[in-house]
PDBML (XML) file of the C-alpha atoms, coordinates in Angstrom:
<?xml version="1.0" encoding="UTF-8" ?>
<PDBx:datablock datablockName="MODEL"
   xmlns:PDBx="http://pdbml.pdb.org/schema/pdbx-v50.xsd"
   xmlns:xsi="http://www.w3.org/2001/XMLSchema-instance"
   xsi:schemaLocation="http://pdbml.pdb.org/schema/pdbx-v50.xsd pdbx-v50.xsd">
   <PDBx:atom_siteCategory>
      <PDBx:atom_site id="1">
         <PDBx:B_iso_or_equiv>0.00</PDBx:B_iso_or_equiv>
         <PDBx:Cartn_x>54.704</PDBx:Cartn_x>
         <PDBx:Cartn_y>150.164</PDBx:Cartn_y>
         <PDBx:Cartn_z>165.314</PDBx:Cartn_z>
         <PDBx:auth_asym_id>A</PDBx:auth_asym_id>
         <PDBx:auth_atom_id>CA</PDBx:auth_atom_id>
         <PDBx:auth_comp_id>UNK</PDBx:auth_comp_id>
         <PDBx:auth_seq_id>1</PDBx:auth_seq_id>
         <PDBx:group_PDB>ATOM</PDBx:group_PDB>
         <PDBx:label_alt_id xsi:nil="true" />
         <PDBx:label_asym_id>A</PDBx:label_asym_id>
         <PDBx:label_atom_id>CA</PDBx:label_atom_id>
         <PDBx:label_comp_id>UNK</PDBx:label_comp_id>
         <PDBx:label_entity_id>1</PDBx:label_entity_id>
         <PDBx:label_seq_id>1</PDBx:label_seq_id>
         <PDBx:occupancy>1.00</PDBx:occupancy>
         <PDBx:pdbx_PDB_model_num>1</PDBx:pdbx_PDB_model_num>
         <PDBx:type_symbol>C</PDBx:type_symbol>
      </PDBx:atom_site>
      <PDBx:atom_site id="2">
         <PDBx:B_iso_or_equiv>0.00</PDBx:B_iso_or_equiv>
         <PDBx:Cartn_x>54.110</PDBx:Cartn_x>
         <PDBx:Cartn_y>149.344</PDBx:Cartn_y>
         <PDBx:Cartn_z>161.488</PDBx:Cartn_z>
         <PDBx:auth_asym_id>A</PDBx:auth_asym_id>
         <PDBx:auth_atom_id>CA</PDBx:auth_atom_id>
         <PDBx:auth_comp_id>UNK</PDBx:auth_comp_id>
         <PDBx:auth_seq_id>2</PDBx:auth_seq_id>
         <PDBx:group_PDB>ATOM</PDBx:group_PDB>
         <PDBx:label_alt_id xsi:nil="true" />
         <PDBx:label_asym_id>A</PDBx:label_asym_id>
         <PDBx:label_atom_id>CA</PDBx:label_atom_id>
         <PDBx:label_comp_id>UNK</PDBx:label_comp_id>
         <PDBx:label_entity_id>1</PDBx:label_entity_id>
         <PDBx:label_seq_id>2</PDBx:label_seq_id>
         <PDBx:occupancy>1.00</PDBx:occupancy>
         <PDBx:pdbx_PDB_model_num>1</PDBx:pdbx_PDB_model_num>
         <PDBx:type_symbol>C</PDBx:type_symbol>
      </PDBx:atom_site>
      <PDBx:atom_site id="3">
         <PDBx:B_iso_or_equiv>0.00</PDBx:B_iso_or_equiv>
         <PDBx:Cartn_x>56.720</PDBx:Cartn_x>
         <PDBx:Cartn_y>151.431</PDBx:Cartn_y>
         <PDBx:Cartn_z>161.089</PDBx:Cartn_z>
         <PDBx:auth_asym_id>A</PDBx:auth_asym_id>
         <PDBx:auth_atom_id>CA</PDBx:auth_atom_id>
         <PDBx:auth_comp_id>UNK</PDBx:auth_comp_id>
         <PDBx:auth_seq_id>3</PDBx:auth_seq_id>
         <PDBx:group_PDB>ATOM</PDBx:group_PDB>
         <PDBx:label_alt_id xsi:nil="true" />
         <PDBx:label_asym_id>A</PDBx:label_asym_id>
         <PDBx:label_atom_id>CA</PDBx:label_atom_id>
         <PDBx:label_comp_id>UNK</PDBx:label_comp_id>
         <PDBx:label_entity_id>1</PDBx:label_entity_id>
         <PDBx:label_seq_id>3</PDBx:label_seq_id>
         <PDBx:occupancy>1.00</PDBx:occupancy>
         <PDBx:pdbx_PDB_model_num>1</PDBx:pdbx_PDB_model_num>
         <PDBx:type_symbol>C</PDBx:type_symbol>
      </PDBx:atom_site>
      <PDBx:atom_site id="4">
         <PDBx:B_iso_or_equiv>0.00</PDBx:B_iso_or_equiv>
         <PDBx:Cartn_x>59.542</PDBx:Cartn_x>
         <PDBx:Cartn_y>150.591</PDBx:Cartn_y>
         <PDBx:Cartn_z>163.118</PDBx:Cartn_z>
         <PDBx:auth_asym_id>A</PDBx:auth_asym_id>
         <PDBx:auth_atom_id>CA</PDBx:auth_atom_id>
         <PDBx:auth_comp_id>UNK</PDBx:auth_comp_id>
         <PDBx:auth_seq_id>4</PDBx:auth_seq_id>
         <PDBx:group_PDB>ATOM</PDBx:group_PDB>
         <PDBx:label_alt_id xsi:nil="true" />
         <PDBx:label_asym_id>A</PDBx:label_asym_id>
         <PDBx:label_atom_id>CA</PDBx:label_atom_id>
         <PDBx:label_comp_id>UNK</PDBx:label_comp_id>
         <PDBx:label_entity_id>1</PDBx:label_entity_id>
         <PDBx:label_seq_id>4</PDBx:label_seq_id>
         <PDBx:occupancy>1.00</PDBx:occupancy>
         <PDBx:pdbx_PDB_model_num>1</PDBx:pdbx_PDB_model_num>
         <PDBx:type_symbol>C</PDBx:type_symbol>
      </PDBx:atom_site>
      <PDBx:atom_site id="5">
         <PDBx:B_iso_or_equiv>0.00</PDBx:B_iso_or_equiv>
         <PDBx:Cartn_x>58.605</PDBx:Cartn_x>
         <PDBx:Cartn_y>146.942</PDBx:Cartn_y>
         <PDBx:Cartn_z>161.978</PDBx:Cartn_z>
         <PDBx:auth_asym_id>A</PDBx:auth_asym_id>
         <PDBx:auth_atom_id>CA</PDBx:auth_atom_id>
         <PDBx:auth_comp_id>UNK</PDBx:auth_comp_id>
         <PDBx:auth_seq_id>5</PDBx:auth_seq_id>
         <PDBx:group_PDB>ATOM</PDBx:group_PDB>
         <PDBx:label_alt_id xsi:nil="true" />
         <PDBx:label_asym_id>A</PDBx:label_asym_id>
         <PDBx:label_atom_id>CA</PDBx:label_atom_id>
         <PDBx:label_comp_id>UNK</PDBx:label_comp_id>
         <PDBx:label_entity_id>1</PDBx:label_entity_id>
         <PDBx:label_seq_id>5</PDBx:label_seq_id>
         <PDBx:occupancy>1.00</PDBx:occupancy>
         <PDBx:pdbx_PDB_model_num>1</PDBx:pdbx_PDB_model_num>
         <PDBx:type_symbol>C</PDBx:type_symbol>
      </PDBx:atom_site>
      <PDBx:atom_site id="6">
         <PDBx:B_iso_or_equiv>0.00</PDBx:B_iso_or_equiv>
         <PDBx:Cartn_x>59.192</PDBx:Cartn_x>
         <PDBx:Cartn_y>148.049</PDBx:Cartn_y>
         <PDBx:Cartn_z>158.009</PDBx:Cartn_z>
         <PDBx:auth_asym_id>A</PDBx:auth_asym_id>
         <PDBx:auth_atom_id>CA</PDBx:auth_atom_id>
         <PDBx:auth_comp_id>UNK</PDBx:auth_comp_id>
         <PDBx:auth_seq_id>6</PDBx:auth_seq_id>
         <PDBx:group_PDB>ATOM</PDBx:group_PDB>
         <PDBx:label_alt_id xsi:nil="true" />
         <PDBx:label_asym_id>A</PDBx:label_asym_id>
         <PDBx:label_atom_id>CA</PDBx:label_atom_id>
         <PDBx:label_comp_id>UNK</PDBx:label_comp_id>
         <PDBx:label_entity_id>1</PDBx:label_entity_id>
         <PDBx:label_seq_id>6</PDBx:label_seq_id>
         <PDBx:occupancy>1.00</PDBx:occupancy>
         <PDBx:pdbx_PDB_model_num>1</PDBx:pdbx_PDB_model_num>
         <PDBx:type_symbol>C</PDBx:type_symbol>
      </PDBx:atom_site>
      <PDBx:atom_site id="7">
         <PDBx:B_iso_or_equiv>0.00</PDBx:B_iso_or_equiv>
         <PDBx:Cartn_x>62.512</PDBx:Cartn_x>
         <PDBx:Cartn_y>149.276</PDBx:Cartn_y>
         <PDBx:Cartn_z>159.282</PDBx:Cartn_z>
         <PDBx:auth_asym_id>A</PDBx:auth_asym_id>
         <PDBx:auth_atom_id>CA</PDBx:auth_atom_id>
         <PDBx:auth_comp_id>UNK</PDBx:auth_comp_id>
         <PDBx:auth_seq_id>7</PDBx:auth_seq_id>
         <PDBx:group_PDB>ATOM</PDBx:group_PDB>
         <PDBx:label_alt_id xsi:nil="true" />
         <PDBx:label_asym_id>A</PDBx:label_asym_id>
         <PDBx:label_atom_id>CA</PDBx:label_atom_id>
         <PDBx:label_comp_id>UNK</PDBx:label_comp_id>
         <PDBx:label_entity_id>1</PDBx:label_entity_id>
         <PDBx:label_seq_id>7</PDBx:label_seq_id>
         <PDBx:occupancy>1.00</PDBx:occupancy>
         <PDBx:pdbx_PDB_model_num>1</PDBx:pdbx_PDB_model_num>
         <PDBx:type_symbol>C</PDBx:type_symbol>
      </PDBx:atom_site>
      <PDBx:atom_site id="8">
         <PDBx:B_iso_or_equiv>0.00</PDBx:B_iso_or_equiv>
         <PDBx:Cartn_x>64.127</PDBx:Cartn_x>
         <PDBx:Cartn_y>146.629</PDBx:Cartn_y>
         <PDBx:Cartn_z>160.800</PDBx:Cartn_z>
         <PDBx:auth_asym_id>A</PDBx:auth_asym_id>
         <PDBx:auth_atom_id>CA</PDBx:auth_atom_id>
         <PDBx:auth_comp_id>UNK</PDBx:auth_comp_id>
         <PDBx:auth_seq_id>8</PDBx:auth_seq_id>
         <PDBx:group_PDB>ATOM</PDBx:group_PDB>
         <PDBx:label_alt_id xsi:nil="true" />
         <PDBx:label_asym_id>A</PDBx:label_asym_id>
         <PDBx:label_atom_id>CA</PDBx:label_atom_id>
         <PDBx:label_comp_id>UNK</PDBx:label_comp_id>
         <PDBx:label_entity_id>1</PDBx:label_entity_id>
         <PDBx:label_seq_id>8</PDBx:label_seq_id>
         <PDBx:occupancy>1.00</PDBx:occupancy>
         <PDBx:pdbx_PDB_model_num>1</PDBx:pdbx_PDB_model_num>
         <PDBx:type_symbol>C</PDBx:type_symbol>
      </PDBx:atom_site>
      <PDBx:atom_site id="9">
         <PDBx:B_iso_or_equiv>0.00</PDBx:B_iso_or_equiv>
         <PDBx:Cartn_x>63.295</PDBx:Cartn_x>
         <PDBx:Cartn_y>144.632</PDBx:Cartn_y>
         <PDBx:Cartn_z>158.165</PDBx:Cartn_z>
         <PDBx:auth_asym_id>A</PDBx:auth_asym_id>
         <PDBx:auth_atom_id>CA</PDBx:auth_atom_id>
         <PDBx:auth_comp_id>UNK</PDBx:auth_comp_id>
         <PDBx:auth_seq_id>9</PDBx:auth_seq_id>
         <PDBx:group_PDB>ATOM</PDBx:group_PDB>
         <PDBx:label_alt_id xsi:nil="true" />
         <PDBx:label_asym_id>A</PDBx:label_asym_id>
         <PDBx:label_atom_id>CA</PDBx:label_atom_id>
         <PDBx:label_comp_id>UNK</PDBx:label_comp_id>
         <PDBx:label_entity_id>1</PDBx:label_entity_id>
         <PDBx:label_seq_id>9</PDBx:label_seq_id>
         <PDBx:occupancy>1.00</PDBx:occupancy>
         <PDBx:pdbx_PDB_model_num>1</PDBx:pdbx_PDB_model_num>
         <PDBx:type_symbol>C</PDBx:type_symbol>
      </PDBx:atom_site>
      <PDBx:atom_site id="10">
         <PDBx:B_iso_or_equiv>0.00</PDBx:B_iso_or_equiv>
         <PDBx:Cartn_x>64.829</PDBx:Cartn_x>
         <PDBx:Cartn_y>146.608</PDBx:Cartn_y>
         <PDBx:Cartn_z>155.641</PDBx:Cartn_z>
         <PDBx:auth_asym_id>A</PDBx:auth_asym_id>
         <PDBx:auth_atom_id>CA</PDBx:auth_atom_id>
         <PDBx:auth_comp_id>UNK</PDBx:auth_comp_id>
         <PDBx:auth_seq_id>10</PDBx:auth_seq_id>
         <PDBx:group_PDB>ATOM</PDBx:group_PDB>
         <PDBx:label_alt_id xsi:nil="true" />
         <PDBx:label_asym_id>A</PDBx:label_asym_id>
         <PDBx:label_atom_id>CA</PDBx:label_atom_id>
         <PDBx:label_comp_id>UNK</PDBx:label_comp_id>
         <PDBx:label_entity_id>1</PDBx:label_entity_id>
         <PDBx:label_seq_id>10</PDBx:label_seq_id>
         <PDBx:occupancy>1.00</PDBx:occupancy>
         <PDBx:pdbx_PDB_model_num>1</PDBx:pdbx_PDB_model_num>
         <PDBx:type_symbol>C</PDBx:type_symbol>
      </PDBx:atom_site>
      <PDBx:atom_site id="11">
         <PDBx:B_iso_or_equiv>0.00</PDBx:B_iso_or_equiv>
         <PDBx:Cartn_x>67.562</PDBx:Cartn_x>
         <PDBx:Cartn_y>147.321</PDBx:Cartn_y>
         <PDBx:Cartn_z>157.329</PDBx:Cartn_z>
         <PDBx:auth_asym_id>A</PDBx:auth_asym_id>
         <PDBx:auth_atom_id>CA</PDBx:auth_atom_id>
         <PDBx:auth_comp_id>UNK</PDBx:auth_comp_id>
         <PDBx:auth_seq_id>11</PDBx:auth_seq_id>
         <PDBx:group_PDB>ATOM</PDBx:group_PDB>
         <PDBx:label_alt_id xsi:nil="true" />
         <PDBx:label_asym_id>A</PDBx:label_asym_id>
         <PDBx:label_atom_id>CA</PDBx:label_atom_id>
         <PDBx:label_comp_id>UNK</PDBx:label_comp_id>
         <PDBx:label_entity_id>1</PDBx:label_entity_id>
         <PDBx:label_seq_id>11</PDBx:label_seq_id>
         <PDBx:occupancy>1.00</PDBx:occupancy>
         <PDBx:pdbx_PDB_model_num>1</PDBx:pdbx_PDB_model_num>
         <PDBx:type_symbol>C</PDBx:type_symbol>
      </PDBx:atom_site>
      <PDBx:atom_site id="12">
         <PDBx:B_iso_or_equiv>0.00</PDBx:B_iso_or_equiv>
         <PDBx:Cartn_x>68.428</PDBx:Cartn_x>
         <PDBx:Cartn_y>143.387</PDBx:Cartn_y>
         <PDBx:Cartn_z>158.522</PDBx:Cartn_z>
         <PDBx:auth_asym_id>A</PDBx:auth_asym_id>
         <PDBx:auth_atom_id>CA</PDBx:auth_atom_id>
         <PDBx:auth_comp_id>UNK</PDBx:auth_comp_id>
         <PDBx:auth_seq_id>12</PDBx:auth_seq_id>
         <PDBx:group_PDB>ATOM</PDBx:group_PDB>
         <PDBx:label_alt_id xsi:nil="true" />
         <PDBx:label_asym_id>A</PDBx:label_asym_id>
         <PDBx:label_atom_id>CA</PDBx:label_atom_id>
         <PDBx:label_comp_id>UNK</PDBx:label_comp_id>
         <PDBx:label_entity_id>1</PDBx:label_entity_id>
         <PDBx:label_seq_id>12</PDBx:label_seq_id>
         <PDBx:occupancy>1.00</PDBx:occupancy>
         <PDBx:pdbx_PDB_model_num>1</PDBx:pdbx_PDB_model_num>
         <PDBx:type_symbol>C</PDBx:type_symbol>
      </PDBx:atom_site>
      <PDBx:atom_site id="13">
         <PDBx:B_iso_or_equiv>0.00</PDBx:B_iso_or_equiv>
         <PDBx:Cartn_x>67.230</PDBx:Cartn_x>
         <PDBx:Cartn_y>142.923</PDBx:Cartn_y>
         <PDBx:Cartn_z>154.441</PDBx:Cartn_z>
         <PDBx:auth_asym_id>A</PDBx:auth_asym_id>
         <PDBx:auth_atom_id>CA</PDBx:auth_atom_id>
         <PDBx:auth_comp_id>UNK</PDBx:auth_comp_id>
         <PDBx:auth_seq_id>13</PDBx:auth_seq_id>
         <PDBx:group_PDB>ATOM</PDBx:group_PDB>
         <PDBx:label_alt_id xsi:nil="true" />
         <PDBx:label_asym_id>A</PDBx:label_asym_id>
         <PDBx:label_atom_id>CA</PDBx:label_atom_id>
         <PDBx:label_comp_id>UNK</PDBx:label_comp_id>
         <PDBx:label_entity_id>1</PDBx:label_entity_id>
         <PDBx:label_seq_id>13</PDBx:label_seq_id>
         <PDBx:occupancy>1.00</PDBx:occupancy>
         <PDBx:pdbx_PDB_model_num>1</PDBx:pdbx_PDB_model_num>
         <PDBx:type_symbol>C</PDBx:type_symbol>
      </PDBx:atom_site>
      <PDBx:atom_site id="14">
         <PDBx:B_iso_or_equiv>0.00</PDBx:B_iso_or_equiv>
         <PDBx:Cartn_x>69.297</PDBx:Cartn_x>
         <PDBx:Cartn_y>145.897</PDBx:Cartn_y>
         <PDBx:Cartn_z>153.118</PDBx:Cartn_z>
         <PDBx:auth_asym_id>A</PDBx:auth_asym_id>
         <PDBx:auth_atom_id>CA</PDBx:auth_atom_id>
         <PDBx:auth_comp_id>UNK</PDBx:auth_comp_id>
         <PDBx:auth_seq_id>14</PDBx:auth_seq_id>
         <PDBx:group_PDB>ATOM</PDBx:group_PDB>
         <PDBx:label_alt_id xsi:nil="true" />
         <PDBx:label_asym_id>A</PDBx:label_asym_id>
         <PDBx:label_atom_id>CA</PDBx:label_atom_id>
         <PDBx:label_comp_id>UNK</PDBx:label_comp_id>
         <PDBx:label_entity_id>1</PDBx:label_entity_id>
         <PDBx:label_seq_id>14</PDBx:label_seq_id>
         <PDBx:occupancy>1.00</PDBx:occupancy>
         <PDBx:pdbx_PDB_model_num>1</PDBx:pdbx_PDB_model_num>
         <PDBx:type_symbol>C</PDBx:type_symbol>
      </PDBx:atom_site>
      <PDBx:atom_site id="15">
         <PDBx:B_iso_or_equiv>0.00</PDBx:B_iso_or_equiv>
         <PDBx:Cartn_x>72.826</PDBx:Cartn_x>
         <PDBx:Cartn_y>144.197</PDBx:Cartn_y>
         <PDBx:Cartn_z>155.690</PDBx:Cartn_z>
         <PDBx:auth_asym_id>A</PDBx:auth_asym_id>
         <PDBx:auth_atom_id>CA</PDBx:auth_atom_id>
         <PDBx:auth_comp_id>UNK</PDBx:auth_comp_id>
         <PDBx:auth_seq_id>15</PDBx:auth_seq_id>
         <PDBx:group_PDB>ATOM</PDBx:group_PDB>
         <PDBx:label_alt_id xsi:nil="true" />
         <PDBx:label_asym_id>A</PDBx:label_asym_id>
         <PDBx:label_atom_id>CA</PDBx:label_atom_id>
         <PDBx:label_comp_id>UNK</PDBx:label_comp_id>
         <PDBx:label_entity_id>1</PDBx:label_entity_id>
         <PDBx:label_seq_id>15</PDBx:label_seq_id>
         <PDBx:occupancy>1.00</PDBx:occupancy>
         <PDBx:pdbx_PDB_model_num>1</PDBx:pdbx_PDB_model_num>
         <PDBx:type_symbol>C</PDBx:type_symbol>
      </PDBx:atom_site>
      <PDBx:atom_site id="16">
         <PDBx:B_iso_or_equiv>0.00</PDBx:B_iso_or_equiv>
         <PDBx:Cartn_x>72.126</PDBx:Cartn_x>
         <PDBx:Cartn_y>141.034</PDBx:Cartn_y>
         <PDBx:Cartn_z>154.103</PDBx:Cartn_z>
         <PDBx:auth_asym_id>A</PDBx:auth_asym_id>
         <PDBx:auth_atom_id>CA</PDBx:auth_atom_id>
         <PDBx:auth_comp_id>UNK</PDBx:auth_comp_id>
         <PDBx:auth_seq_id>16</PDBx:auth_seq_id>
         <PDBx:group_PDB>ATOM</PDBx:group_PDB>
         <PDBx:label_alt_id xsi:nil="true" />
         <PDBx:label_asym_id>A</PDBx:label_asym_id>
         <PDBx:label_atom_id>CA</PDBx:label_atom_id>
         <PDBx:label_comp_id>UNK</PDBx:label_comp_id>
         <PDBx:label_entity_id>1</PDBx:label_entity_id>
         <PDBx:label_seq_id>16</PDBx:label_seq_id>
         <PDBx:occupancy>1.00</PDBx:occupancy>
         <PDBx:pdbx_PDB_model_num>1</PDBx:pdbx_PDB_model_num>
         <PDBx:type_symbol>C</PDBx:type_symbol>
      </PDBx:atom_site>
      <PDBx:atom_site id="17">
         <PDBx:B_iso_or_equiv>0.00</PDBx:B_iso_or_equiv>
         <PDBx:Cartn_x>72.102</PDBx:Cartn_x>
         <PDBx:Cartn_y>141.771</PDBx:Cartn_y>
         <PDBx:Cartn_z>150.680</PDBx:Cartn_z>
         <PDBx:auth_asym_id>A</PDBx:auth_asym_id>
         <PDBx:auth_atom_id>CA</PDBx:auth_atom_id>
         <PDBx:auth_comp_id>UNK</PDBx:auth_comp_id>
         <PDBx:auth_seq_id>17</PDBx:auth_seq_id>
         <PDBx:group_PDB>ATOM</PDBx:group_PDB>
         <PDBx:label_alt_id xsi:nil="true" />
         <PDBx:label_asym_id>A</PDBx:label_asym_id>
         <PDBx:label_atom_id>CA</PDBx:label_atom_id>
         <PDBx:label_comp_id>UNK</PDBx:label_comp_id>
         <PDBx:label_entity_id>1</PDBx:label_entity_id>
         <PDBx:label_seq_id>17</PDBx:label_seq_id>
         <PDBx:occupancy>1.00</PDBx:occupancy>
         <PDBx:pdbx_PDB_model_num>1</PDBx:pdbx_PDB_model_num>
         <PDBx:type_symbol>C</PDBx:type_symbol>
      </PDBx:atom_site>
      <PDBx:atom_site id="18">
         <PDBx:B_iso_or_equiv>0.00</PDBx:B_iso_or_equiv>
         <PDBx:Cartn_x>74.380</PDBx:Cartn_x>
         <PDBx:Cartn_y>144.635</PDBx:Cartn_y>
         <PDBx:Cartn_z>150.083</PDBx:Cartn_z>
         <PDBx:auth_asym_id>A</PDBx:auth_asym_id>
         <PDBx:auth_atom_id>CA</PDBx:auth_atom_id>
         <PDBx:auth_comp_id>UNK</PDBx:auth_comp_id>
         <PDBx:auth_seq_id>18</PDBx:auth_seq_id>
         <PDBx:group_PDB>ATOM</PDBx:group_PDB>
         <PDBx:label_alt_id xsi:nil="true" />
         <PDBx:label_asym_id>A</PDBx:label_asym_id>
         <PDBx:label_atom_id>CA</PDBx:label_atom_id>
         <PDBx:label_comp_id>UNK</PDBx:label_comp_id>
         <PDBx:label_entity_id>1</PDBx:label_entity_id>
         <PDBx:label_seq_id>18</PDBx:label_seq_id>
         <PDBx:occupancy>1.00</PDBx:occupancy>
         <PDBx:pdbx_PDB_model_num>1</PDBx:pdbx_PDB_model_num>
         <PDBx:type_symbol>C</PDBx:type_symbol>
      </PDBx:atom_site>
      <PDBx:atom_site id="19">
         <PDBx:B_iso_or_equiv>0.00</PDBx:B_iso_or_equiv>
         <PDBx:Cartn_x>77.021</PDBx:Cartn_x>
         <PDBx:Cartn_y>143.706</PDBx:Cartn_y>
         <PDBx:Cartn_z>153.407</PDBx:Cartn_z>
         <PDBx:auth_asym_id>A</PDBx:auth_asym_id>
         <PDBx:auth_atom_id>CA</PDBx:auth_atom_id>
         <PDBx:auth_comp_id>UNK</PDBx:auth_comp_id>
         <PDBx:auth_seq_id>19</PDBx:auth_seq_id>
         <PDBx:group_PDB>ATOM</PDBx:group_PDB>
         <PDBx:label_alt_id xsi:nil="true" />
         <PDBx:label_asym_id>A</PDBx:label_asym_id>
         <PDBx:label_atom_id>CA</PDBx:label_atom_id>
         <PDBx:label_comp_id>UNK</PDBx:label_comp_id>
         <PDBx:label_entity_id>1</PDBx:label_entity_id>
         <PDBx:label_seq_id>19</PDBx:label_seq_id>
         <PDBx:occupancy>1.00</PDBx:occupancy>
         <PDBx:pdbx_PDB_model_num>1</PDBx:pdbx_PDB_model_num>
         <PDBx:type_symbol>C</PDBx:type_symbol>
      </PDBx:atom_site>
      <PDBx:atom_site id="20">
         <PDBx:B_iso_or_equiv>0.00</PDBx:B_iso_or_equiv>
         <PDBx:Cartn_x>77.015</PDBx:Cartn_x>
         <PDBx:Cartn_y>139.775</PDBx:Cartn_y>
         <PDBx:Cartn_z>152.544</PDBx:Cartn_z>
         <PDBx:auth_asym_id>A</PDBx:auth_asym_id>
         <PDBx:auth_atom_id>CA</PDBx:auth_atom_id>
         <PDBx:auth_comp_id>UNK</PDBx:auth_comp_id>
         <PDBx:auth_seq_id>20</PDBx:auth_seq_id>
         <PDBx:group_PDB>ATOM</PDBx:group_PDB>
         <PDBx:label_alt_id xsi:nil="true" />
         <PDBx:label_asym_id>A</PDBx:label_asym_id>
         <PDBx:label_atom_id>CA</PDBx:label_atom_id>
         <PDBx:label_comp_id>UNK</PDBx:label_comp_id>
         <PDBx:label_entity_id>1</PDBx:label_entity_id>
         <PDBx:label_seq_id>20</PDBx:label_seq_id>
         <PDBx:occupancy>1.00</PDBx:occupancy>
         <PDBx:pdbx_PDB_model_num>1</PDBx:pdbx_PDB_model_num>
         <PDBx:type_symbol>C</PDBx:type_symbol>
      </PDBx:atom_site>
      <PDBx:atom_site id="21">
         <PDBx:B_iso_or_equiv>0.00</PDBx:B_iso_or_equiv>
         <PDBx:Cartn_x>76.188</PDBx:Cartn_x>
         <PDBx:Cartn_y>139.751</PDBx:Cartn_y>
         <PDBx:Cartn_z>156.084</PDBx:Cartn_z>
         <PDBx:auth_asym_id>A</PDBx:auth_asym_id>
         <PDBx:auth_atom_id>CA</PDBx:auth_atom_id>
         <PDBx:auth_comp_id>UNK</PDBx:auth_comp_id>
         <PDBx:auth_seq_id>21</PDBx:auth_seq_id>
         <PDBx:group_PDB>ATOM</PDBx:group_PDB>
         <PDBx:label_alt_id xsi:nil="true" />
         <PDBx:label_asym_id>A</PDBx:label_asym_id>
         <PDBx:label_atom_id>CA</PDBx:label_atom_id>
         <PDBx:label_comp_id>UNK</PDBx:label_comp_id>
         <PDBx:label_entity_id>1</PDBx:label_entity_id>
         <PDBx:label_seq_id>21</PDBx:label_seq_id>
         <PDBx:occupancy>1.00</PDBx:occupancy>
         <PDBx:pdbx_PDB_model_num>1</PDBx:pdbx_PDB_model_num>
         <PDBx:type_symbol>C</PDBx:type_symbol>
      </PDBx:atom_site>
      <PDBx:atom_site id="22">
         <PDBx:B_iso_or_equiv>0.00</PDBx:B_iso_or_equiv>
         <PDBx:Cartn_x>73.906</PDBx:Cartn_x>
         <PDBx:Cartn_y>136.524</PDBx:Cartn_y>
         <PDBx:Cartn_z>157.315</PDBx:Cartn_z>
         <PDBx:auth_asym_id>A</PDBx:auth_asym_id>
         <PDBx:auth_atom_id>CA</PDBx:auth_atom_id>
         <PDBx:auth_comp_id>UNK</PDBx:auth_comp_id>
         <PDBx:auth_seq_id>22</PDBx:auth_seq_id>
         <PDBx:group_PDB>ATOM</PDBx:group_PDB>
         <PDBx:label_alt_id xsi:nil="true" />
         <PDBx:label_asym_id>A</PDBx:label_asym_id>
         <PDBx:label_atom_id>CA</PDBx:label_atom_id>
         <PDBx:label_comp_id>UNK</PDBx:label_comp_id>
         <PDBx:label_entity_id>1</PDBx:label_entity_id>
         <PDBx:label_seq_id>22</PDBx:label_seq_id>
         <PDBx:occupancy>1.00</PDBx:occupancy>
         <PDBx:pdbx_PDB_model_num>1</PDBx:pdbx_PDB_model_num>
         <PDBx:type_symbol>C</PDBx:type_symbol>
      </PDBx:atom_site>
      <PDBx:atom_site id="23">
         <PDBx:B_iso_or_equiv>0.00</PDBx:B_iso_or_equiv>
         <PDBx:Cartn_x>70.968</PDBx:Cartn_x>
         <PDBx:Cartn_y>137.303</PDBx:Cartn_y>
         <PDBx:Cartn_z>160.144</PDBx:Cartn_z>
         <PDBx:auth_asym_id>A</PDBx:auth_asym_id>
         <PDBx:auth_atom_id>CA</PDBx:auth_atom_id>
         <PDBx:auth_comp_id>UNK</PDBx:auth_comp_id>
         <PDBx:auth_seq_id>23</PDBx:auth_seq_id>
         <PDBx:group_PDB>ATOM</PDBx:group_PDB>
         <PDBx:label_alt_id xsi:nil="true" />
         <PDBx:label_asym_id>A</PDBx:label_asym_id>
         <PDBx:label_atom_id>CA</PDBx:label_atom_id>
         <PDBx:label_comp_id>UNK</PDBx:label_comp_id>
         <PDBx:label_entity_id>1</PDBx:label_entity_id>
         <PDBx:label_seq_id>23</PDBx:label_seq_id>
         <PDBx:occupancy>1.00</PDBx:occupancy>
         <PDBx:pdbx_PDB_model_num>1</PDBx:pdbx_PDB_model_num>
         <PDBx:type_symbol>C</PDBx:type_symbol>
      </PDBx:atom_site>
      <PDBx:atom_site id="24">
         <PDBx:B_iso_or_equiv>0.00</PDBx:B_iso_or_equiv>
         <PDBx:Cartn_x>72.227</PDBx:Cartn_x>
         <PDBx:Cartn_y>136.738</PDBx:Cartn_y>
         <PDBx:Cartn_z>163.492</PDBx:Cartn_z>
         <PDBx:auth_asym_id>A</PDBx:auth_asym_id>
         <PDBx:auth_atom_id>CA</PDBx:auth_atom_id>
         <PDBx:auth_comp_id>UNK</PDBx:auth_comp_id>
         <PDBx:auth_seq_id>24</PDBx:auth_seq_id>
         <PDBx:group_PDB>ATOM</PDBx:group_PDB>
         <PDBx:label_alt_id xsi:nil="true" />
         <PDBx:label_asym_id>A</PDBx:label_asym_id>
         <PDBx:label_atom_id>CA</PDBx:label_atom_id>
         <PDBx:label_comp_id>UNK</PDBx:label_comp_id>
         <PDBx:label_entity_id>1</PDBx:label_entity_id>
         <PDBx:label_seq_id>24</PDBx:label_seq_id>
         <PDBx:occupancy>1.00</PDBx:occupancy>
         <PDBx:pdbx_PDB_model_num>1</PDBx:pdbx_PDB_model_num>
         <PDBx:type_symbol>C</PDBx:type_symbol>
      </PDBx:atom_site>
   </PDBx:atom_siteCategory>
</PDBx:datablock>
């Protein structure tokens, strides 16, 4: 769970920084 949690974080983190992209 820890986990999966770290990775959607750094992938909504990673799309907002590197793809200008806002969180939807």
């Amino acid at each position: 769970a820890v986990s999966a949690t770290a990775r959607k974080l750094a992938t909504i983190l990673w799309n907002m920084h590197y793809k200008n992209q806002h969180y939807n």
